[in-house]
Protein backbone atom coordinates (compact mmCIF):
# COMPACT_ATOMS: atom_id res chain seq x y z
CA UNK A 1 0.00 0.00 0.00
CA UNK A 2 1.75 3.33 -1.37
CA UNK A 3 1.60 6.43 1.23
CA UNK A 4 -1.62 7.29 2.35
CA UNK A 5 -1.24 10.75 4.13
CA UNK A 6 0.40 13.88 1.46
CA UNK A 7 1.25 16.47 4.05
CA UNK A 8 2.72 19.99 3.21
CA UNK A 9 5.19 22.07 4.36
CA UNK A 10 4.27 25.14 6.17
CA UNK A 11 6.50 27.39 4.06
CA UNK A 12 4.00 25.83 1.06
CA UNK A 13 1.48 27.02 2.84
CA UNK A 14 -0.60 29.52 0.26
CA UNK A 15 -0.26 33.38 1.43
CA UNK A 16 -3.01 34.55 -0.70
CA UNK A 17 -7.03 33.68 -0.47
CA UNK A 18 -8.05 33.06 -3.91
CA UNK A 19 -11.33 34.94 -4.91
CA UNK A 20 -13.54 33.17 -6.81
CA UNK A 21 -15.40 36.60 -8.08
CA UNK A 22 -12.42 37.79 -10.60
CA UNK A 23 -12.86 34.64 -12.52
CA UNK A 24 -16.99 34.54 -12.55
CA UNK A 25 -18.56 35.04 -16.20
CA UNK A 26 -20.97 36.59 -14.85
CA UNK A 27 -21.57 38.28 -11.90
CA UNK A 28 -23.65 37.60 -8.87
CA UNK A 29 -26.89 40.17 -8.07
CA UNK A 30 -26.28 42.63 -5.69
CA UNK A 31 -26.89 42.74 -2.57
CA UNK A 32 -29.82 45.35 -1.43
CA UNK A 33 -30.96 47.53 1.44
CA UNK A 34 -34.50 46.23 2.24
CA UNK A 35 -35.74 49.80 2.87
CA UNK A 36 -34.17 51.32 -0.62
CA UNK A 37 -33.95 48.74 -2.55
CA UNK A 38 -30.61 49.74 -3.57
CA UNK A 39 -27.04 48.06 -3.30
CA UNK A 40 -25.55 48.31 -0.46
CA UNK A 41 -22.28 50.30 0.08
CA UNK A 42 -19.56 50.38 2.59
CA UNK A 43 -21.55 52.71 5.37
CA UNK A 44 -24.32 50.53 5.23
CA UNK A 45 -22.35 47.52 6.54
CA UNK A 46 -19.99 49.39 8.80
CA UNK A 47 -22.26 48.86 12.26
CA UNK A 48 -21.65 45.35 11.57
CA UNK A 49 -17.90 44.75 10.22
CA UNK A 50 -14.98 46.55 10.40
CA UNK A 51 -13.77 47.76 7.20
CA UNK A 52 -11.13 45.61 5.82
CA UNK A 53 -13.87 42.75 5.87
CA UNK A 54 -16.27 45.01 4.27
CA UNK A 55 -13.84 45.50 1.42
CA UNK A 56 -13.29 42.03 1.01
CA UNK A 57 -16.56 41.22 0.76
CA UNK A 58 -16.90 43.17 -2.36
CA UNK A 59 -13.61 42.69 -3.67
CA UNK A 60 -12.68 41.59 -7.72
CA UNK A 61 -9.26 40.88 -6.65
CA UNK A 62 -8.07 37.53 -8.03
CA UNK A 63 -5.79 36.65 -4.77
CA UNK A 64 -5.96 38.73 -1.39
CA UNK A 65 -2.76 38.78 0.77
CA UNK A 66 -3.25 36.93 4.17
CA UNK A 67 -2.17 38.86 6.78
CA UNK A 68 1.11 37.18 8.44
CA UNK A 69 -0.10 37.19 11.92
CA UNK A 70 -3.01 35.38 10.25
CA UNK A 71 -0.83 33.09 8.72
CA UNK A 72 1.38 32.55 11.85
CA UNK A 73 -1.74 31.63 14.04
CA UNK A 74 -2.81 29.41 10.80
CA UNK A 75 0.36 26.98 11.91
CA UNK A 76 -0.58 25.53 14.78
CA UNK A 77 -2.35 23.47 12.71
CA UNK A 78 -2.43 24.21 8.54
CA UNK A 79 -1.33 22.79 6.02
CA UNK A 80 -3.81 20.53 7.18
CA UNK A 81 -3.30 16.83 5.56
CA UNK A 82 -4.47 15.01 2.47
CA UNK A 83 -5.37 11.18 2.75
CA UNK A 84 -5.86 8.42 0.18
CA UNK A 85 -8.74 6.21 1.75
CA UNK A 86 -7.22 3.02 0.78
CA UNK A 87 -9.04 0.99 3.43
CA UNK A 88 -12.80 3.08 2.30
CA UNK A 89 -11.56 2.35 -1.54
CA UNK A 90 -11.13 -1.22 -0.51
CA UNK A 91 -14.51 -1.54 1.47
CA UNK A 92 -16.40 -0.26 -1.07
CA UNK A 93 -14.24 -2.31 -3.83
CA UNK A 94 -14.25 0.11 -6.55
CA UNK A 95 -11.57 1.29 -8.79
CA UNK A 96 -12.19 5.14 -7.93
CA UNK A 97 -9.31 6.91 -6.08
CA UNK A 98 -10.93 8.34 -2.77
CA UNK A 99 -8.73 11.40 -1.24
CA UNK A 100 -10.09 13.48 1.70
CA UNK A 101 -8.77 17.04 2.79
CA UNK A 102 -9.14 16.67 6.77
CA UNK A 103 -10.11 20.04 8.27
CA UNK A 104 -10.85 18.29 12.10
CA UNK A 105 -6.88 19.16 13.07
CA UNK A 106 -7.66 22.46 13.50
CA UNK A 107 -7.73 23.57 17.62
CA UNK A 108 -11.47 23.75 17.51
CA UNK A 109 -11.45 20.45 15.27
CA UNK A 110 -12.89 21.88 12.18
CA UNK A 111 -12.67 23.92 9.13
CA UNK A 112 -14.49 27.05 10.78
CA UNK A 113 -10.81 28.56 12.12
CA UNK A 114 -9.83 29.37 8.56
CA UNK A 115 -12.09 32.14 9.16
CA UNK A 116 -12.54 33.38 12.16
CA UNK A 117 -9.07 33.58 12.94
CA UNK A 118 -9.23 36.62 10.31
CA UNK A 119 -11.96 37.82 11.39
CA UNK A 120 -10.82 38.01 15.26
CA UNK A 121 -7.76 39.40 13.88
CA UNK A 122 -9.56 42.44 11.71
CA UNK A 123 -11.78 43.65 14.28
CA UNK A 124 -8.99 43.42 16.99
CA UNK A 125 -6.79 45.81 14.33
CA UNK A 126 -9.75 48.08 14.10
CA UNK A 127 -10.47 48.48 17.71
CA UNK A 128 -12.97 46.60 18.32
CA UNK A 129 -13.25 45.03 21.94
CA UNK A 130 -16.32 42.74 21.69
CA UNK A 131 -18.08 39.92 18.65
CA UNK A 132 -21.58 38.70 18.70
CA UNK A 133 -22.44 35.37 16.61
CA UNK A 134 -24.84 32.90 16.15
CA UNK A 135 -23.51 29.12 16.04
CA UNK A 136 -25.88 25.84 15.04
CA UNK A 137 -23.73 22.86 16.09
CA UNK A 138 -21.32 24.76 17.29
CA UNK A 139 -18.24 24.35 15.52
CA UNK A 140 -18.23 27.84 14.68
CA UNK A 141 -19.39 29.64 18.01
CA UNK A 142 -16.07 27.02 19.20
CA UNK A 143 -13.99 28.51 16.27
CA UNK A 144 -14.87 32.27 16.84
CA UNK A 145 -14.01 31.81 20.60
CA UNK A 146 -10.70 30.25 20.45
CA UNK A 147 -9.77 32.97 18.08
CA UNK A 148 -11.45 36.29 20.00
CA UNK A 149 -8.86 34.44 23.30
CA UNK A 150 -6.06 34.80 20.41
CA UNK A 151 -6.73 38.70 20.25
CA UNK A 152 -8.41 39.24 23.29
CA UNK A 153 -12.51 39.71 22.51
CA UNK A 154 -14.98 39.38 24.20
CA UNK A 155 -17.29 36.82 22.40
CA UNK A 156 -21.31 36.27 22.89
CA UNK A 157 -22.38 33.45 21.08
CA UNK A 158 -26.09 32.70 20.55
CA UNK A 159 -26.68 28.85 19.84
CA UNK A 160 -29.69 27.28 17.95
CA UNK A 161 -31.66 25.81 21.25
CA UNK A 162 -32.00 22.36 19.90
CA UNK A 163 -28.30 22.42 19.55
CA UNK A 164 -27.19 23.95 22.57
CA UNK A 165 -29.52 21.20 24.37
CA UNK A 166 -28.14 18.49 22.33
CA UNK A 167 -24.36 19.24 22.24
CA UNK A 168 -23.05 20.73 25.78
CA UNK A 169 -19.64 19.82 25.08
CA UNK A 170 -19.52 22.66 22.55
CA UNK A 171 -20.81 24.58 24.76
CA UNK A 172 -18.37 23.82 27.08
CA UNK A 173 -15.85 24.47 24.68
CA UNK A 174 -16.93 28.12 23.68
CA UNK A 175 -17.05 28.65 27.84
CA UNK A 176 -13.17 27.18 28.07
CA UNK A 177 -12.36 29.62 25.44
CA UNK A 178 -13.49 32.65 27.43
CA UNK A 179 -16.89 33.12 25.91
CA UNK A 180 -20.23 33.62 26.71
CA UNK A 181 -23.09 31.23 25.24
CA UNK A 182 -26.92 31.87 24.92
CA UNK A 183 -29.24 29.40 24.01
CA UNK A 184 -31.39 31.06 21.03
CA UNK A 185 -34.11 32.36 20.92
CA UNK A 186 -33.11 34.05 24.23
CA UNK A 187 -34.68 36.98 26.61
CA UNK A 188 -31.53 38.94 25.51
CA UNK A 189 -33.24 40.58 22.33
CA UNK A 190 -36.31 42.09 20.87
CA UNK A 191 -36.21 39.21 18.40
CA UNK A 192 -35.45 36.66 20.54
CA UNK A 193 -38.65 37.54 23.23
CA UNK A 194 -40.66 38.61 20.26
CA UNK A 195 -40.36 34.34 19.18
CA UNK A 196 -40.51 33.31 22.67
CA UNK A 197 -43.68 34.99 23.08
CA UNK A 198 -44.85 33.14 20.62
CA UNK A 199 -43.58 29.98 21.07
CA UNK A 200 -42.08 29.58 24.68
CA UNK A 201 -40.76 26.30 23.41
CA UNK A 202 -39.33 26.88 19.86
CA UNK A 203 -36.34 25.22 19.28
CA UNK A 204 -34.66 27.68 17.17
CA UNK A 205 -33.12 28.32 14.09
CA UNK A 206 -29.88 29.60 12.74
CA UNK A 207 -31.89 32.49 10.96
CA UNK A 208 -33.16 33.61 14.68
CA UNK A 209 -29.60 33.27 16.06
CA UNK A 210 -28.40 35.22 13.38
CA UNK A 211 -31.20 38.10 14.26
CA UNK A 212 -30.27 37.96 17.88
CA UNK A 213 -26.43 38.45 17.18
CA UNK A 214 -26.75 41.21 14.61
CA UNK A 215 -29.23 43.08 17.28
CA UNK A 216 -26.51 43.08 19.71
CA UNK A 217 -23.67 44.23 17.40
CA UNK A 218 -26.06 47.32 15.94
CA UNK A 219 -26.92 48.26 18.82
CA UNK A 220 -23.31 48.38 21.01
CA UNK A 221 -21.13 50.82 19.64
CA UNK A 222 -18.31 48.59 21.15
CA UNK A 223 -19.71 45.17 19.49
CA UNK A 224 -19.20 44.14 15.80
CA UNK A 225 -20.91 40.98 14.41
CA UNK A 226 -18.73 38.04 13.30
CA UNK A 227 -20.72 35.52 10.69
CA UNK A 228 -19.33 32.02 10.02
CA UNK A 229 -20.56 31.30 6.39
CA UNK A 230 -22.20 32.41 3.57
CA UNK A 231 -21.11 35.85 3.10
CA UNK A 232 -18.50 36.46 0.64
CA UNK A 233 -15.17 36.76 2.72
CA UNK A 234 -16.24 33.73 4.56
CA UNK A 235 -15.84 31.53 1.68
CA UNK A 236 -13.14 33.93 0.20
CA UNK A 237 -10.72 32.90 3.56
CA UNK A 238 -11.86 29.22 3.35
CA UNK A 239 -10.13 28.55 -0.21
CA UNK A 240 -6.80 28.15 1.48
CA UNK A 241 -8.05 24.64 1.56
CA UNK A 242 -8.83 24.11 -2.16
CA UNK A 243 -5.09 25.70 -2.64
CA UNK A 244 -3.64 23.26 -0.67
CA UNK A 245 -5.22 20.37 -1.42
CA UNK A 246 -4.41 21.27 -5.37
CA UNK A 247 -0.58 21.15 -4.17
CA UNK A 248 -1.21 17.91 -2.34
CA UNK A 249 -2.93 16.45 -5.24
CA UNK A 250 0.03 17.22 -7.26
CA UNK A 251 2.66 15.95 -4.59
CA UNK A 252 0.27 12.37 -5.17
CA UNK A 253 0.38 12.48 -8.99
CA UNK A 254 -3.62 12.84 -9.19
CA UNK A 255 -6.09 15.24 -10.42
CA UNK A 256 -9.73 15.11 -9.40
CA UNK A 257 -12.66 14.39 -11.14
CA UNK A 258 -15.13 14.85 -9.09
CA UNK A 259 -15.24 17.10 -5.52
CA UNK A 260 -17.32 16.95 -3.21
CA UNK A 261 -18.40 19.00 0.18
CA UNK A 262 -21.54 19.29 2.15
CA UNK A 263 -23.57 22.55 2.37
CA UNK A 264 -25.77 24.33 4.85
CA UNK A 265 -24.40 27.91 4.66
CA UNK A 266 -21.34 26.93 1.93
CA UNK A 267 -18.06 27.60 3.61
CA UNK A 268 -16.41 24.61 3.54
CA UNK A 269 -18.20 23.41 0.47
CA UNK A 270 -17.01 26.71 -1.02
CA UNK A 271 -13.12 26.14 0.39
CA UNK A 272 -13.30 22.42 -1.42
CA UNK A 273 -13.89 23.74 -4.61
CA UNK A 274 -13.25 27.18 -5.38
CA UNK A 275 -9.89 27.18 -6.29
CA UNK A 276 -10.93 23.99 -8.59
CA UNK A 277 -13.90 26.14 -9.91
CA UNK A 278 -11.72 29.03 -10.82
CA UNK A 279 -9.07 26.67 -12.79
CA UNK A 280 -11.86 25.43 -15.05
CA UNK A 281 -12.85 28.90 -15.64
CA UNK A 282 -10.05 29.99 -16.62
CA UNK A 283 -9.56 27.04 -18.89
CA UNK A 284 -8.30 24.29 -16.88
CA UNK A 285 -9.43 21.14 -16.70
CA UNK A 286 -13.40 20.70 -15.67
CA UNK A 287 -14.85 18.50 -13.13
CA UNK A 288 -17.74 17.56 -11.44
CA UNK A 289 -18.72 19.29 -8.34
CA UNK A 290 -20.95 18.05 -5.92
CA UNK A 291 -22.60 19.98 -2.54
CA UNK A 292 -24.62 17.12 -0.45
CA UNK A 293 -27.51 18.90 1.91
CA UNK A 294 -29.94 17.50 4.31
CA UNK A 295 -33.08 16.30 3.31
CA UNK A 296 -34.84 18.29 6.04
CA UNK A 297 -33.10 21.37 4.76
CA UNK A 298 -32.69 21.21 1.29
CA UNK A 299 -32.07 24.79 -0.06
CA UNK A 300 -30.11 24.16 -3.30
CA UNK A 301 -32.48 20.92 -4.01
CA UNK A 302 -36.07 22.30 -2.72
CA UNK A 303 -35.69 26.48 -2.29
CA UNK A 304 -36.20 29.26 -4.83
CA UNK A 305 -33.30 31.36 -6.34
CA UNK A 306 -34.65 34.71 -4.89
CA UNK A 307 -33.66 37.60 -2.94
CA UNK A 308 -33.91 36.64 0.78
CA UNK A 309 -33.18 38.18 4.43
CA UNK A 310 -30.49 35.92 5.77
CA UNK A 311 -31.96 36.38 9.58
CA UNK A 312 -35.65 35.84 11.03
CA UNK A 313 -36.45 39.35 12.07
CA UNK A 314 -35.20 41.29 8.99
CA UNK A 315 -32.46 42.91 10.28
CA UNK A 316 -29.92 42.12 7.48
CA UNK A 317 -29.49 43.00 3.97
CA UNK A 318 -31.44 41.28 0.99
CA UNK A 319 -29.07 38.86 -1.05
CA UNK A 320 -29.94 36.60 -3.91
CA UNK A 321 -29.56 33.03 -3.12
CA UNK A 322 -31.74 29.40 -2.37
CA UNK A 323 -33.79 30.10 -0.29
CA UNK A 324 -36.33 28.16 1.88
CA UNK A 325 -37.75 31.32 3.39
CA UNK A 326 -36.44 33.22 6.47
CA UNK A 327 -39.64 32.35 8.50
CA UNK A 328 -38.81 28.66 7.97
CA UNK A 329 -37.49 26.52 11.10
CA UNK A 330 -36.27 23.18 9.72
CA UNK A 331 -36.44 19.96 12.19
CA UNK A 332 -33.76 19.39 14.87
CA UNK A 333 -31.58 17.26 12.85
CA UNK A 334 -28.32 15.87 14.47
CA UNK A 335 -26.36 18.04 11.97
CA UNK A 336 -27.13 21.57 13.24
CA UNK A 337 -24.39 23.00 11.11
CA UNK A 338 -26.24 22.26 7.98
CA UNK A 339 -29.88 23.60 9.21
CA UNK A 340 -29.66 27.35 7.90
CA UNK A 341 -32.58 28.71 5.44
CA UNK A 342 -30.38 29.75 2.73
CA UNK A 343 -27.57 28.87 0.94
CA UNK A 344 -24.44 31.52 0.23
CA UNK A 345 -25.39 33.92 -2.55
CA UNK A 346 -21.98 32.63 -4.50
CA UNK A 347 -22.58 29.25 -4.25
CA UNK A 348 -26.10 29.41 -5.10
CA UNK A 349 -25.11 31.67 -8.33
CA UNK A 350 -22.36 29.35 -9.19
CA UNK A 351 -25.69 27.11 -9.58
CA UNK A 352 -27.71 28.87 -11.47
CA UNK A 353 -24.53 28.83 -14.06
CA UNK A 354 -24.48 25.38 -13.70
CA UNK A 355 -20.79 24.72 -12.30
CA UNK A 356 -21.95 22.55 -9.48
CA UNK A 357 -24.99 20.31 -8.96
CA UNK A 358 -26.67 19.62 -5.71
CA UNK A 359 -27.97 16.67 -4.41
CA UNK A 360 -29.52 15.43 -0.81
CA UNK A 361 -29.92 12.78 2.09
CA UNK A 362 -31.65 11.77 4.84
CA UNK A 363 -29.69 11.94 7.99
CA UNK A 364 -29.31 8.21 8.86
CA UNK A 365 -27.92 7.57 5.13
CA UNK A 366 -25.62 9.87 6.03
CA UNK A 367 -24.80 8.52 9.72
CA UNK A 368 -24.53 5.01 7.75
CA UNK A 369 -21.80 6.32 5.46
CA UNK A 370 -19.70 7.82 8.65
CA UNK A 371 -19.46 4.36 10.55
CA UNK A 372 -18.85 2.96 7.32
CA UNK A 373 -15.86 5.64 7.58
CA UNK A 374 -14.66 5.38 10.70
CA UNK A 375 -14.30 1.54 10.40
CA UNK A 376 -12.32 2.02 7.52
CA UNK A 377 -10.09 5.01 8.15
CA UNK A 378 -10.43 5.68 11.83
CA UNK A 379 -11.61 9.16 12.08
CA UNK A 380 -15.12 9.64 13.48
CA UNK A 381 -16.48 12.58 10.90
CA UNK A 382 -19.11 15.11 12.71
CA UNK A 383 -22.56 14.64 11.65
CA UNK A 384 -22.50 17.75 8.88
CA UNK A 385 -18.98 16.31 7.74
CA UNK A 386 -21.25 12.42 7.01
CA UNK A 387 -23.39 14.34 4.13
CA UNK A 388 -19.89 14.60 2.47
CA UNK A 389 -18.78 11.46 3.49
CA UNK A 390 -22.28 9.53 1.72
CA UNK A 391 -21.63 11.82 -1.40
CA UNK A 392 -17.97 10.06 -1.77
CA UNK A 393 -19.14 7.06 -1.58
CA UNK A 394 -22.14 7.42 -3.80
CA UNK A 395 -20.04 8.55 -6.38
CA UNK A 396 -17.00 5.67 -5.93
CA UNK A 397 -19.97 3.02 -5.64
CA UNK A 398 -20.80 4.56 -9.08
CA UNK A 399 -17.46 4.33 -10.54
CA UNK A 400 -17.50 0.44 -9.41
CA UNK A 401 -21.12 0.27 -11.36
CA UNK A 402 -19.66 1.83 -14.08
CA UNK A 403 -16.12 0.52 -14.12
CA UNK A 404 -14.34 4.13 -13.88
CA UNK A 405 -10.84 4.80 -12.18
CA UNK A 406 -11.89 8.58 -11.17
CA UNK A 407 -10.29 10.64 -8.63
CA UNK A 408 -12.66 11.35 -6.13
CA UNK A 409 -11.90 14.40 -3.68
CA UNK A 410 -13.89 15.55 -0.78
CA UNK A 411 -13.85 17.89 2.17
CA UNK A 412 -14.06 16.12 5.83
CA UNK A 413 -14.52 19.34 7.31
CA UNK A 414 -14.34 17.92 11.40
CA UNK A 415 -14.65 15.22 13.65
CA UNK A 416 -17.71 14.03 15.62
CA UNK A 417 -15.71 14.01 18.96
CA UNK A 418 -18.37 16.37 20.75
CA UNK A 419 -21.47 14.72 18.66
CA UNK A 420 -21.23 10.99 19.83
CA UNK A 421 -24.72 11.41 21.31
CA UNK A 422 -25.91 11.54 17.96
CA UNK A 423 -23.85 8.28 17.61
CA UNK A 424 -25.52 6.40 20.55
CA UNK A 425 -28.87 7.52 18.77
CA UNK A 426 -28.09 5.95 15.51
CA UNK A 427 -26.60 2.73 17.25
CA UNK A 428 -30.03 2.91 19.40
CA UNK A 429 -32.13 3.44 16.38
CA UNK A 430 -33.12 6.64 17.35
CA UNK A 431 -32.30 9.16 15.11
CA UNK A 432 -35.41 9.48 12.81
CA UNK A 433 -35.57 10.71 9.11
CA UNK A 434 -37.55 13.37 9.65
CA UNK A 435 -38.97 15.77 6.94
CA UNK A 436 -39.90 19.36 6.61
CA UNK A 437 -43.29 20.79 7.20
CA UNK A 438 -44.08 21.30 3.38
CA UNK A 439 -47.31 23.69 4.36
CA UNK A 440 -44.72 25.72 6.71
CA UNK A 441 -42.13 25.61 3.67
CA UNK A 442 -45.07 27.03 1.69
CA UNK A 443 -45.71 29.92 3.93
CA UNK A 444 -42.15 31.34 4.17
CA UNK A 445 -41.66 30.70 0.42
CA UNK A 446 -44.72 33.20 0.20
CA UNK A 447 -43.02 35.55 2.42
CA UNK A 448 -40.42 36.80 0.26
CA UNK A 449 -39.57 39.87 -0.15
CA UNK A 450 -40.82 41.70 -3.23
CA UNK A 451 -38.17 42.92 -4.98
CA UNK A 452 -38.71 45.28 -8.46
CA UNK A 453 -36.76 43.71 -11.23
């Protein structure tokens, strides 16, 4: 068996974040004030971010410097390693190569660092003492607070209920970091009492999370807001996987065919593939990329394209992306990384053009696949990380059907360490399939915004 793990020198590691918007043949819609109706510009973010994030987030710049106190942070644990799954390729007996980028080395054991160590870093440059967030599973709320203890923020991290009630050891985590964590929808906000009073049980949704963390940071001059995925230079400091895995690819003699990552908000889907996306547009070679969802929150598979509030209670700007609705509360699935309404405006456009294709599963497909895994390779994946996991093996289980040597690549964007409840569920037969409310789907599909073409 030839070497299985391709592992990088730090000096190889990349210094710029490739941005996938230089390379786009067209570009995305813009994003809009909801009371004007007009793009948004730099002042009308500025409550929220500080304003080297702001610029980022609108940037055409093909490759934007990473800052080296960034980059020195970034090796305590990056280049993170690429691994041939001989013993999955073997299980599965099919002639497809399997690789895996594995993002669970990281201090808070998953991809989510790549970006919040930035972030933590831009706000502390610009002053700012104290970061609100919202976290589902709670890999990011984890991420943000081990970097704000980096550059000494104060973090307040409002966690999807069912989540906080389900995962404590996340919670503890944040807490060992120096943070604070709410369970959402809290008394701490207008728009977390304004749910509660409706529904003293709800068990919340990433959308009211985000509501209650952007309330805090517009209204405290010392607070900005820190966001984990979908905006632009979320995804935009996530590629620095993508760039390494191309050099690790190369180190192994392989080029993929197919990549594959799963999406809730598109982060680490959008770190997979990005720099692979921008090749082929540029006219490299072109592949087939594949984002895996949930079932019970299928926003590239079951939303509209359509301009959207990304929060519950209105309080951000409008962006075009899948949508479910910003009203809609999807089921308390095991994988609460993956339960957010909408899907990032770049991924979803890089849809509409038809460079990826989306596809979903139920969760205990998904919790299948990740024993199948961790019997094979030894690394327990996190529930969000199995919808990845099931997609890689759909498509070498194909290859075997079809009799096709491809290179399969995909993201295992954490481990499961703090989620082994979830594990004693599926073991116990527990964990249930469940589906979304299609009338409730229906009502916050008819709640979109009306904007004028």
């Amino acid at each position: 068996m030839s070497q299985t793990k391709f592992v990088l020198d730090e000096s190889k590691m990349p210094k710029h974040w490739y941005n996938i918007a230089a390379d786009l043949p067209v570009p995305p819609a813009p994003v809009l004030h909801p009371g004007t109706m007009q793009p948004v510009g730099p002042d009308d973010l500025a409550p929220l971010f500080p304003m080297e994030l702001i610029l980022q987030e609108v940037s055409t710049e093909r490759e934007i410097p990473i800052p080296e106190p960034v980059r020195e942070v970034f090796k305590l644990w990056r280049p993170s390693p690429l691994i041939r799954a001989h013993r999955l390729e073997k299980v599965l007996g099919t002639p497809a190569k399997i690789y895996y980028k594995y993002e669970g080395v990281s201090p808070a054991g998953s991809h989510k660092p790549n970006t919040a160590v930035p972030q933590a870093w831009y706000n502390a440059q610009a002053g700012v003492k104290k970061l609100s967030t919202e976290t589902g599973a709670g890999q990011w709320g984890s991420s943000l607070s081990f970097a704000g203890s980096l550059f000494g923020l104060q973090v307040k991290v409002f966690q999807v209920r069912v989540s906080y009630d389900q995962k404590p050891y996340r919670r503890a985590l944040m807490e060992t970091y120096g943070a604070t964590c709410v369970a959402s929808p809290s008394n701490e906000t207008n728009a977390g009492r304004a749910i509660l009073a409706q529904r003293p049980d709800h068990p919340g949704s990433l959308g009211i999370a985000i509501s209650e963390a952007v309330e805090v940071a517009a209204t405290n001059d010392d607070t900005k807001y820190a966001l984990g995925s979908v905006l632009n230079h979320v995804l935009l400091h996530q590629t620095i996987v993508g760039q390494e895995a191309m050099l690790q690819l190369e180190m192994a003699g392989d080029d993929p065919d197919v990549i594959v990552g799963c999406t809730g908000g598109g982060s680490n889907f959008a770190g997979i593939s990005f720099p692979f996306i921008g090749q082929q547009l540029r006219g490299g070679k072109k592949r087939r990329i594949v984002a895996v969802e949930p079932a019970a929150c299928p926003s590239l598979t079951r939303g509209k394209f359509a301009y959207d509030f990304g929060d519950t209670a209105h309080l951000t700007p409008l962006t075009k992306m899948h949508t479910l609705g910003s009203t809609f509360t999807p089921p308390g699935f095991h994988a609460g990384g993956l339960r957010y309404h909408g899907m990032a405006p770049l991924v979803s456009h890089l849809k509409e053009l038809n460079l990826i294709e989306a596809t979903a599963y139920h969760q205990n497909a998904c919790f299948e696949a990740g024993v199948m895994f961790a019997r094979a390779e030894g690394i327990v994946p996190a529930p969000e990380a199995n919808h990845a996991v099931k997609g890689a093996i759909v498509e070498a289980l194909r290859c075997k059907a079809e009799g096709r040597s491809e290179v399969i690549l995909f993201n295992l964007c954490g481990h499961g360490h703090f989620d082994m409840t979830a594990y004693q569920n599926y073991f116990a037969g527990k964990l249930s399939d469940q589906s979304y409310d299609e009338a409730e789907l229906a009502m916050a599909l008819s709640g979109l915004p009306s904007v004028p073409a």
